[in-house]
N, C-alpha and C. Protein backbone atom coordinates (compact mmCIF):
# COMPACT_ATOMS: atom_id res chain seq x y z
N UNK A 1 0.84 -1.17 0.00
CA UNK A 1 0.00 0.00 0.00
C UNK A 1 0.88 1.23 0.00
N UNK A 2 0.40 1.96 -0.80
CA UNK A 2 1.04 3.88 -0.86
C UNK A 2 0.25 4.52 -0.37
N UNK A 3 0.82 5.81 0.56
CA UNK A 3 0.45 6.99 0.85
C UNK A 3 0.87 8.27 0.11
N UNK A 4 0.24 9.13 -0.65
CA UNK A 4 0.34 10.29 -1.33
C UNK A 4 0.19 10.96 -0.39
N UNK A 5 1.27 11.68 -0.26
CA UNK A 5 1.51 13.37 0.40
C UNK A 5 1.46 14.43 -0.35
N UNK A 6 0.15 15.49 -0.03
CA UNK A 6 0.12 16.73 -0.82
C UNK A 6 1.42 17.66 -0.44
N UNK A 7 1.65 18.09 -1.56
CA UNK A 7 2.50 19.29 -1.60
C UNK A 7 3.71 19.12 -2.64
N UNK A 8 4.91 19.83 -2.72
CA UNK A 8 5.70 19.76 -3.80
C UNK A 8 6.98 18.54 -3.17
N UNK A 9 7.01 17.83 -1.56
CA UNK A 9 7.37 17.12 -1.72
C UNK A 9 6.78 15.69 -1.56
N UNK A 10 5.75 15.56 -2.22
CA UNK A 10 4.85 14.39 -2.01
C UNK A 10 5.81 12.86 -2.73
N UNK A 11 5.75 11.96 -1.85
CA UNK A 11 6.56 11.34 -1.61
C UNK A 11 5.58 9.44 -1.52
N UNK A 12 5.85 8.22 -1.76
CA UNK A 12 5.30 7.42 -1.92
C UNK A 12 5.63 6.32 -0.68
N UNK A 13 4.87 6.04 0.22
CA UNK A 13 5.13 5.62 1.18
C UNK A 13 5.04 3.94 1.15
N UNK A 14 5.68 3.02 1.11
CA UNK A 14 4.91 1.36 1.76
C UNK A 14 4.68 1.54 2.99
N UNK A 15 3.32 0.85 3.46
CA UNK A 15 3.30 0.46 4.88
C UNK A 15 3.62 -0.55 5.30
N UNK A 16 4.22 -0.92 6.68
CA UNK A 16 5.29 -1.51 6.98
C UNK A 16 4.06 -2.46 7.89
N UNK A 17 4.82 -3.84 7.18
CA UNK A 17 4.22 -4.65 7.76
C UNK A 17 5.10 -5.63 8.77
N UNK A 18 4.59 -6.02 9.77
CA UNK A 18 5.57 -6.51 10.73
C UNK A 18 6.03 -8.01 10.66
N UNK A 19 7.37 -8.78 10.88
CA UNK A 19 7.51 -10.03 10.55
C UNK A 19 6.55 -11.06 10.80
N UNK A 20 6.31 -11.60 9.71
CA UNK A 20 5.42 -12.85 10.47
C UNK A 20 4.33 -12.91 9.78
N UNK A 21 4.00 -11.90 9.05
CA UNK A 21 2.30 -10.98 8.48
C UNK A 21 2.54 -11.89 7.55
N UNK A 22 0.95 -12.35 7.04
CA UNK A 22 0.86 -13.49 6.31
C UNK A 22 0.53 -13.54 5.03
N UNK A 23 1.01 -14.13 3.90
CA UNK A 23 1.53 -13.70 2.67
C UNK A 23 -0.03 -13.60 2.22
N UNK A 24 -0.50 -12.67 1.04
CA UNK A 24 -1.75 -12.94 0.55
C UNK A 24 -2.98 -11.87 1.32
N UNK A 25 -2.20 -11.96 2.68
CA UNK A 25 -3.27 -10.52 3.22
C UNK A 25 -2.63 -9.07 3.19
N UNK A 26 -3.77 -8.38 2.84
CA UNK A 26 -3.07 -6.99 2.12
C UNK A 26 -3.07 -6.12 3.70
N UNK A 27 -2.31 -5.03 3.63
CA UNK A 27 -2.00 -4.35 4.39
C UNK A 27 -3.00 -3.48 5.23
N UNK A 28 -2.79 -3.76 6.24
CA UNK A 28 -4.17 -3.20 7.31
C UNK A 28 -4.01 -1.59 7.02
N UNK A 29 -5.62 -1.35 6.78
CA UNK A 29 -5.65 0.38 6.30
C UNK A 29 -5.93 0.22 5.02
N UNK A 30 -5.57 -0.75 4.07
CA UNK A 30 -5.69 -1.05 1.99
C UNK A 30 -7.39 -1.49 2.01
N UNK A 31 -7.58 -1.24 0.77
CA UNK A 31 -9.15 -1.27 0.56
C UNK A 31 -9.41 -2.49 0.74
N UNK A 32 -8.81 -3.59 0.23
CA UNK A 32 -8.97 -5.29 0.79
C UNK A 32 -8.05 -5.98 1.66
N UNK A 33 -8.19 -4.96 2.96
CA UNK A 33 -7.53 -5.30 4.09
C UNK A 33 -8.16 -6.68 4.60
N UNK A 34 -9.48 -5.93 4.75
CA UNK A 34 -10.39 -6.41 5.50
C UNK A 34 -10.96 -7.94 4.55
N UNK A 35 -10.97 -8.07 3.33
CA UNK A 35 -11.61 -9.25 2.90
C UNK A 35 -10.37 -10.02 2.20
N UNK A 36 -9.17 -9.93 2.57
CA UNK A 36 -8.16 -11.13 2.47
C UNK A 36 -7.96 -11.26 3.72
N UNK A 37 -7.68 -10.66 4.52
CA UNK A 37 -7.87 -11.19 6.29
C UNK A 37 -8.90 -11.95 6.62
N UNK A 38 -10.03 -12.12 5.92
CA UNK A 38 -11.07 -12.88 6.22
C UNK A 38 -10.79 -13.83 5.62
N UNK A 39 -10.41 -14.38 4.60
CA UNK A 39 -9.96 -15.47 3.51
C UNK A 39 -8.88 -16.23 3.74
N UNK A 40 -7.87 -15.34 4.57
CA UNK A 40 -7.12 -15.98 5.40
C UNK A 40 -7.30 -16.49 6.45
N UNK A 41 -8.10 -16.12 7.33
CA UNK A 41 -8.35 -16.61 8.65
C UNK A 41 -9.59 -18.05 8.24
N UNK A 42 -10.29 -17.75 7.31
CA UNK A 42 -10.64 -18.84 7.05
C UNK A 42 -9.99 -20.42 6.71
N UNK A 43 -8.73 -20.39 6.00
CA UNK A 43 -8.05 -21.19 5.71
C UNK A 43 -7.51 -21.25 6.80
N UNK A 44 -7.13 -20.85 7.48
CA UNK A 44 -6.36 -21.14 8.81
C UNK A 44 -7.59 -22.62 9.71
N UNK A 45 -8.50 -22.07 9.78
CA UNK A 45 -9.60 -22.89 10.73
C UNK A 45 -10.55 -23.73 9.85
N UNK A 46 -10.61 -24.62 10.45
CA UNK A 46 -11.68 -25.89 9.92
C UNK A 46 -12.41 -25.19 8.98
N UNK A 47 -12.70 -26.27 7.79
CA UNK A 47 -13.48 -25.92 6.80
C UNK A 47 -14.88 -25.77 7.12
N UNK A 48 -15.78 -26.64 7.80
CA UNK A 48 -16.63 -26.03 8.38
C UNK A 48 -17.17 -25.10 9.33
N UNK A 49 -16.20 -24.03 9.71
CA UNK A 49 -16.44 -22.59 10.00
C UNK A 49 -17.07 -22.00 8.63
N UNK A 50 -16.54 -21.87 7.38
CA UNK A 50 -17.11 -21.17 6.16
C UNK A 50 -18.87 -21.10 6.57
N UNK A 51 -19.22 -22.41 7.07
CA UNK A 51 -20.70 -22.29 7.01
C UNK A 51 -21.41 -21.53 7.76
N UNK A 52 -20.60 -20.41 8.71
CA UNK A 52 -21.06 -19.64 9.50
C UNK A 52 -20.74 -18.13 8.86
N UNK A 53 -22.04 -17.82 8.33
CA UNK A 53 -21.84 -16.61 7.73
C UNK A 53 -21.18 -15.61 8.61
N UNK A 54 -21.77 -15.87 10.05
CA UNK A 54 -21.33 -14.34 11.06
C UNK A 54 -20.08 -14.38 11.07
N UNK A 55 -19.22 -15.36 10.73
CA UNK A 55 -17.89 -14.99 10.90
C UNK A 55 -17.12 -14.12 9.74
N UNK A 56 -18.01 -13.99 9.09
CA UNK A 56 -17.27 -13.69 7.79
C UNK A 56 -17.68 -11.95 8.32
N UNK A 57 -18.71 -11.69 8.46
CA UNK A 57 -19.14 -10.58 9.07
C UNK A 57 -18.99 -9.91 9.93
N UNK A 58 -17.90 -10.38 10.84
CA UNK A 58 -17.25 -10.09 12.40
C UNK A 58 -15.88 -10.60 11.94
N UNK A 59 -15.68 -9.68 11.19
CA UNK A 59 -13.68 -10.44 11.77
C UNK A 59 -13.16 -10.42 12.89
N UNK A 60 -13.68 -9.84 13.27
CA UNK A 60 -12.40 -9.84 14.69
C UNK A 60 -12.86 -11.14 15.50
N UNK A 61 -14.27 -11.20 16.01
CA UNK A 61 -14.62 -12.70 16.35
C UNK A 61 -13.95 -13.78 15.58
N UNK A 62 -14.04 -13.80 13.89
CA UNK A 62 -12.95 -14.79 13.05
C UNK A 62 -11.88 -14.94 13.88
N UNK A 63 -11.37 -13.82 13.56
CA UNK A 63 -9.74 -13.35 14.56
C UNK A 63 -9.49 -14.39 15.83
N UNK A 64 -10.34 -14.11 16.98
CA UNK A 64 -10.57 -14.49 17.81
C UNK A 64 -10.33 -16.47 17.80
N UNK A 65 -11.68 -16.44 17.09
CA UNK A 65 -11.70 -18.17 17.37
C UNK A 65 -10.39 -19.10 16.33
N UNK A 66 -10.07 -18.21 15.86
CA UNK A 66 -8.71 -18.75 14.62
C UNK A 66 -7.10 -18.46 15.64
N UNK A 67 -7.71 -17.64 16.42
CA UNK A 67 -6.60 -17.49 17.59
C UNK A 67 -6.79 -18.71 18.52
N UNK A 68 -7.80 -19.25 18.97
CA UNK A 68 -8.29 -20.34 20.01
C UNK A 68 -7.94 -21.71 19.23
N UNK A 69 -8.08 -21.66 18.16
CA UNK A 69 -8.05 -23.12 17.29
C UNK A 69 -6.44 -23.52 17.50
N UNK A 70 -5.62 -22.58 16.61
CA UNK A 70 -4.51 -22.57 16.72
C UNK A 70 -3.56 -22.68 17.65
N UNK A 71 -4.11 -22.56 18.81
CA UNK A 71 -3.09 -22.00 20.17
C UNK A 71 -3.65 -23.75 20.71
N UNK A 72 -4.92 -24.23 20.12
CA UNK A 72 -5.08 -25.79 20.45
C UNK A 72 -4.41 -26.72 19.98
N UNK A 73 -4.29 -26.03 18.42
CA UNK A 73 -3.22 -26.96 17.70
C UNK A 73 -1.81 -27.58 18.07
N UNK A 74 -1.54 -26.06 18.52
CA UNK A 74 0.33 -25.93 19.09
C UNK A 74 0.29 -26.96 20.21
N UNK A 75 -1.10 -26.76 21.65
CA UNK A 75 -0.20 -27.53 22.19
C UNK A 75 -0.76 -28.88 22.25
N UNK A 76 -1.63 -29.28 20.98
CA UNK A 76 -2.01 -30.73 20.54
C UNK A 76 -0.60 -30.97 19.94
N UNK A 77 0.21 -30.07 19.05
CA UNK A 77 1.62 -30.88 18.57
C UNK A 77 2.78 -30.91 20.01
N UNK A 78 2.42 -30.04 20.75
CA UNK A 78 3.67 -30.14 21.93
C UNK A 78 3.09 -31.59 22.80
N UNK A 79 1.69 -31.72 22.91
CA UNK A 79 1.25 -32.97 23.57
C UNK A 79 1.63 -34.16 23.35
N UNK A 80 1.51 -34.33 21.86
CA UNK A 80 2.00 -35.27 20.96
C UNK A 80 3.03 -36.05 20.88
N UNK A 81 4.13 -34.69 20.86
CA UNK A 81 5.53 -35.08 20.68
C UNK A 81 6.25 -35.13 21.92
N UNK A 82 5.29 -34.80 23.38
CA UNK A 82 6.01 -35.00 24.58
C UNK A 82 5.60 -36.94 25.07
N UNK A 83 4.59 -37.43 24.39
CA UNK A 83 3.41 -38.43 24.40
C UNK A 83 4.29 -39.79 23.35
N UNK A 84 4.64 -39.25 22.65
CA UNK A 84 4.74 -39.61 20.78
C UNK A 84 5.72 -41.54 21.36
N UNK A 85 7.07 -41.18 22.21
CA UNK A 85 7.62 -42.54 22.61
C UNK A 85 6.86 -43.73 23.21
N UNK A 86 6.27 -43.03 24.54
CA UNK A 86 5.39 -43.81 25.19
C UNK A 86 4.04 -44.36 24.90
N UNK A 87 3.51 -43.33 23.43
CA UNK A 87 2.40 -44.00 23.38
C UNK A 87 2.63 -44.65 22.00
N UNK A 88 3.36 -44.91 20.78
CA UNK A 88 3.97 -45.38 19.74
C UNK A 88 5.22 -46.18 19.94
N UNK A 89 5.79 -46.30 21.15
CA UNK A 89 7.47 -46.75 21.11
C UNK A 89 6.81 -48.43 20.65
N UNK A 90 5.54 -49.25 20.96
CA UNK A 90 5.74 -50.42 20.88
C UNK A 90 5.09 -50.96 19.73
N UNK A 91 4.45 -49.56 18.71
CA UNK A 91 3.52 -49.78 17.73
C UNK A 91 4.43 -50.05 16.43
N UNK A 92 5.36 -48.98 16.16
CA UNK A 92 6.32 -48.51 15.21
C UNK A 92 7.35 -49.40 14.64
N UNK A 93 7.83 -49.50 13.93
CA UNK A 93 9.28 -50.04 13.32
C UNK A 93 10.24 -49.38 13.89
N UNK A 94 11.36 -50.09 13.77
CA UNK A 94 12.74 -48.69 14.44
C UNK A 94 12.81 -47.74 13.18
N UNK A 95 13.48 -47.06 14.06
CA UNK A 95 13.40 -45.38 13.37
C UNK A 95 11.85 -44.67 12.98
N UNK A 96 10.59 -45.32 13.19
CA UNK A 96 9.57 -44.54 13.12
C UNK A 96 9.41 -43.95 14.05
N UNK A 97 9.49 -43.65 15.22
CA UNK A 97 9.60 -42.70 16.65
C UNK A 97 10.23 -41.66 16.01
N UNK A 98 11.53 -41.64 15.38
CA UNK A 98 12.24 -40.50 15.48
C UNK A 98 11.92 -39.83 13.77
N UNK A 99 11.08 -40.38 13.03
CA UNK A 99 10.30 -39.85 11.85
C UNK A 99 9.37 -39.22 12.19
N UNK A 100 8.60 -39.85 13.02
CA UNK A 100 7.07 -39.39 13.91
C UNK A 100 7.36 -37.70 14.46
N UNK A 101 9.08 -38.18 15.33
CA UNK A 101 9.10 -36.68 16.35
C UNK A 101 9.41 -35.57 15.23
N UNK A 102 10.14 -36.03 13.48
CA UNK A 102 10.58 -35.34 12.80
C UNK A 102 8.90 -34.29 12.20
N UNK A 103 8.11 -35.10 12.24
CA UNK A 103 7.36 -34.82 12.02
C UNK A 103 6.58 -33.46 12.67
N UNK A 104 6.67 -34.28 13.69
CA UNK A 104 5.73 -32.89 15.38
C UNK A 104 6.88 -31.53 15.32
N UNK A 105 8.28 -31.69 14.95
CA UNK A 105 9.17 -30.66 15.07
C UNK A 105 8.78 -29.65 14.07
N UNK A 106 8.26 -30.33 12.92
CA UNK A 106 8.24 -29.60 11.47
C UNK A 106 7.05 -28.71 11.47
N UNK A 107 6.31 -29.83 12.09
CA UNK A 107 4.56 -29.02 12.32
C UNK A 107 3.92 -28.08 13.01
N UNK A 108 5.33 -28.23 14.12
CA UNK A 108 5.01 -26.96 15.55
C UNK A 108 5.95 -26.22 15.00
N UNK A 109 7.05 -25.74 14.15
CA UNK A 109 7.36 -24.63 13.51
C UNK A 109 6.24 -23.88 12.86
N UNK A 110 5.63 -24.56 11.91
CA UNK A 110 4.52 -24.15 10.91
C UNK A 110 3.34 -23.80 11.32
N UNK A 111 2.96 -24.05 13.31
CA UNK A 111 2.14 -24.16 13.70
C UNK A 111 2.41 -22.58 14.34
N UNK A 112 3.23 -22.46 15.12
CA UNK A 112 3.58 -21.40 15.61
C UNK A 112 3.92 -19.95 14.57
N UNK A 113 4.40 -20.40 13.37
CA UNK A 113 4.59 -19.28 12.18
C UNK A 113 3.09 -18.79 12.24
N UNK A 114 1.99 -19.98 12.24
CA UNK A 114 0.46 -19.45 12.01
C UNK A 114 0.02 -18.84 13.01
N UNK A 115 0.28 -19.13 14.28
CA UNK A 115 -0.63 -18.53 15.35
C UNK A 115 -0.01 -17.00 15.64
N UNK A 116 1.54 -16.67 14.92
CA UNK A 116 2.06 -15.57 15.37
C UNK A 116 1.18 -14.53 14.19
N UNK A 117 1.38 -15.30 12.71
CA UNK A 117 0.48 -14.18 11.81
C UNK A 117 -0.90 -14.34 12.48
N UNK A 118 -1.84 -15.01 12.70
CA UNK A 118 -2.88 -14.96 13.18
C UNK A 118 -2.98 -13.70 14.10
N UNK A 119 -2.24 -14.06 15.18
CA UNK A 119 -2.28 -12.65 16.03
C UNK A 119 -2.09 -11.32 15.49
N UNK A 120 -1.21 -11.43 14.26
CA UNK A 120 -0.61 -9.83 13.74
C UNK A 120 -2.17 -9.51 12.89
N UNK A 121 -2.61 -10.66 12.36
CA UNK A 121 -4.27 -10.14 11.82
C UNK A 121 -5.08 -9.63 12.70
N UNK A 122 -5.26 -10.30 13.78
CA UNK A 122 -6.32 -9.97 14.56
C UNK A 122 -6.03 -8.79 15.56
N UNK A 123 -4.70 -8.17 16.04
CA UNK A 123 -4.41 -7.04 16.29
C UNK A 123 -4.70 -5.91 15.32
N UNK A 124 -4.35 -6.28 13.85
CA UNK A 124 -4.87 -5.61 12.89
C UNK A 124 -6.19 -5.10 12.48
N UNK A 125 -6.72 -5.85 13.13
CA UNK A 125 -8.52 -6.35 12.76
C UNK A 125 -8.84 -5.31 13.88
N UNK A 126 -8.53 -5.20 14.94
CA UNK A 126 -8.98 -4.29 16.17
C UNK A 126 -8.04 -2.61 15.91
N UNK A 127 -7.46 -2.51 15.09
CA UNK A 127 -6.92 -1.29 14.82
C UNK A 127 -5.76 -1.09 14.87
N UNK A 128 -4.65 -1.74 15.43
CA UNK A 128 -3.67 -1.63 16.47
C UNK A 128 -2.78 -1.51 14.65
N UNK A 129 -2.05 -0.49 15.34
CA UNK A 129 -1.13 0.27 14.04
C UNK A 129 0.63 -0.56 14.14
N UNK A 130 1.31 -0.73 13.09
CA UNK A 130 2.04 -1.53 12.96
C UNK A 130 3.57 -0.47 12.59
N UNK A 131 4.74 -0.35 13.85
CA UNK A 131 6.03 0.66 13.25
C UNK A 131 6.79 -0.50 12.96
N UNK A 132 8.14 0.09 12.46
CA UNK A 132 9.17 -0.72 12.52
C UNK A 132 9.91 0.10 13.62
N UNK A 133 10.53 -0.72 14.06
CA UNK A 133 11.33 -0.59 15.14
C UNK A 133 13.30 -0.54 15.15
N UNK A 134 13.64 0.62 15.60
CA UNK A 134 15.13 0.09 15.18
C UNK A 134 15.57 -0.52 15.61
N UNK A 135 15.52 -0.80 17.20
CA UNK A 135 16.39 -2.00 17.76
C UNK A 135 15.71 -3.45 17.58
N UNK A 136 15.01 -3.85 16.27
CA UNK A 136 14.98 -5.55 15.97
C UNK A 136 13.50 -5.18 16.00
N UNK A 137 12.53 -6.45 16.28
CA UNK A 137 11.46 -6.34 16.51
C UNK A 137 10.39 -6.03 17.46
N UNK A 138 9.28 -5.87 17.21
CA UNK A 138 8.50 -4.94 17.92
C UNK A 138 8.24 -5.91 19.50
N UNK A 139 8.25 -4.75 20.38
CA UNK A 139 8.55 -5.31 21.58
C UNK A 139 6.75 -5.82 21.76
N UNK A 140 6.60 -6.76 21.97
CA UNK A 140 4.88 -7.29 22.33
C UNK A 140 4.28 -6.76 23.51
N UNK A 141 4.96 -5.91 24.37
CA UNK A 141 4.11 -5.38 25.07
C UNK A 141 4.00 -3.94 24.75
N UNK A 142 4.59 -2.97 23.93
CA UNK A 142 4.31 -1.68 23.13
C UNK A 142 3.63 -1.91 22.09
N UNK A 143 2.57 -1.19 21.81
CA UNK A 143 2.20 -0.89 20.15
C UNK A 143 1.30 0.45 20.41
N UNK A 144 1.10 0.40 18.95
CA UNK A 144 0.69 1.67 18.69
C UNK A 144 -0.69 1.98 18.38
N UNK A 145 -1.82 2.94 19.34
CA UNK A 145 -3.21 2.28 19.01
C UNK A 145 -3.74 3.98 19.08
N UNK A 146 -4.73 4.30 17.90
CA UNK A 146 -5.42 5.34 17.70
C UNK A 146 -3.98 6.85 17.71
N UNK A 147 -2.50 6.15 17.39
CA UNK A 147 -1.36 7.39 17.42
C UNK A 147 -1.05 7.82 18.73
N UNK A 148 -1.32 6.95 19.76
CA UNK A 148 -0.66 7.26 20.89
C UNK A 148 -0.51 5.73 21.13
N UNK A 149 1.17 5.68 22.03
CA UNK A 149 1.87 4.81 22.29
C UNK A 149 1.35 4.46 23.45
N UNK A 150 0.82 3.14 23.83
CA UNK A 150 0.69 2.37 24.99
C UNK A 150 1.40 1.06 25.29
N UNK A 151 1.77 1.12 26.70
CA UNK A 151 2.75 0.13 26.97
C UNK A 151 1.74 -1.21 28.01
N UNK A 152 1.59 -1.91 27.72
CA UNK A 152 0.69 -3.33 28.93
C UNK A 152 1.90 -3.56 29.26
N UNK A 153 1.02 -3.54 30.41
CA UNK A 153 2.22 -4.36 31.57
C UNK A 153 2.43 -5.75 31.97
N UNK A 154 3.26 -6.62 32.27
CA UNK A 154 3.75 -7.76 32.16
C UNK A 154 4.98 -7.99 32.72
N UNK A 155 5.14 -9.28 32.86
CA UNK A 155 6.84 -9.53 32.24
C UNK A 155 7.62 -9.98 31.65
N UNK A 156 8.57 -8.90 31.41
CA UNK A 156 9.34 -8.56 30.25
C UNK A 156 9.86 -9.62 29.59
């Protein structure tokens, strides 16, 4: 997405999207922000969600339950692969245990890549404005909401 600045030094801006943001959804603030974030969050969650129109109509609820699915997923693969010896060690051939765990390693990368864009949508979806940051990436308890900086508290 570009921003046009009036005047004689009008200048062409990208908006900066933060690591992780998921390929195919357009930039929060772009005219089809809002309906590839929905198309995405759909593919993210069971195919039979589609059949619920309200979700398509409430993103941020989308947002929401595509955040809950996912965060089930992760620790259905951490369950799995903490589970995977003791409950397969006597089913398997040798070396299928350690194909199996190759497996849960590969999937909770791919699982966690999703639930982190998931979140950068659904922060998106509620407004929350996206900088780049110079020292590396954006600290998760700062962001930037309605142009004033708020910090949640936690720990660090």
């Amino acid at each position: 997405m570009e921003y046009l600045f009036d005047g004689p030094y009008a200048v062409a801006m990208a908006a900066y999207l933060p690591p992780g943001w998921p390929a195919g959804v357009h930039p929060p603030g772009s005219e089809r922000f809002e309906q590839t974030a929905v198309a995405w969050l759909l593919d993210v969650v069971p195919p039979d969600y589609r059949l619920h129109g309200v979700l398509a109509r409430y993103p941020v609820a989308l947002a929401a339950m595509a955040r809950h699915h996912v965060t089930a997923c992760v620790e259905g693969a951490r369950q799995g692969y903490r589970t995977a010896r003791a409950e397969l060690g006597g089913e398997l051939p040798p070396g299928g245990i350690e194909a199996i765990l190759a497996v849960y390693r590969s999937e909770g990368v791919r699982l966690a890549q999703t639930a982190r864009a998931v979140d950068l949508v659904g922060r998106a979806l509620r407004g929350e404005a996206f900088v780049p940051q110079l020292a590396g990436p954006q600290d998760n308890r700062r962001h930037v909401t309605g142009g004033q900086a708020e910090v949640i508290s936690g720990p660090p």
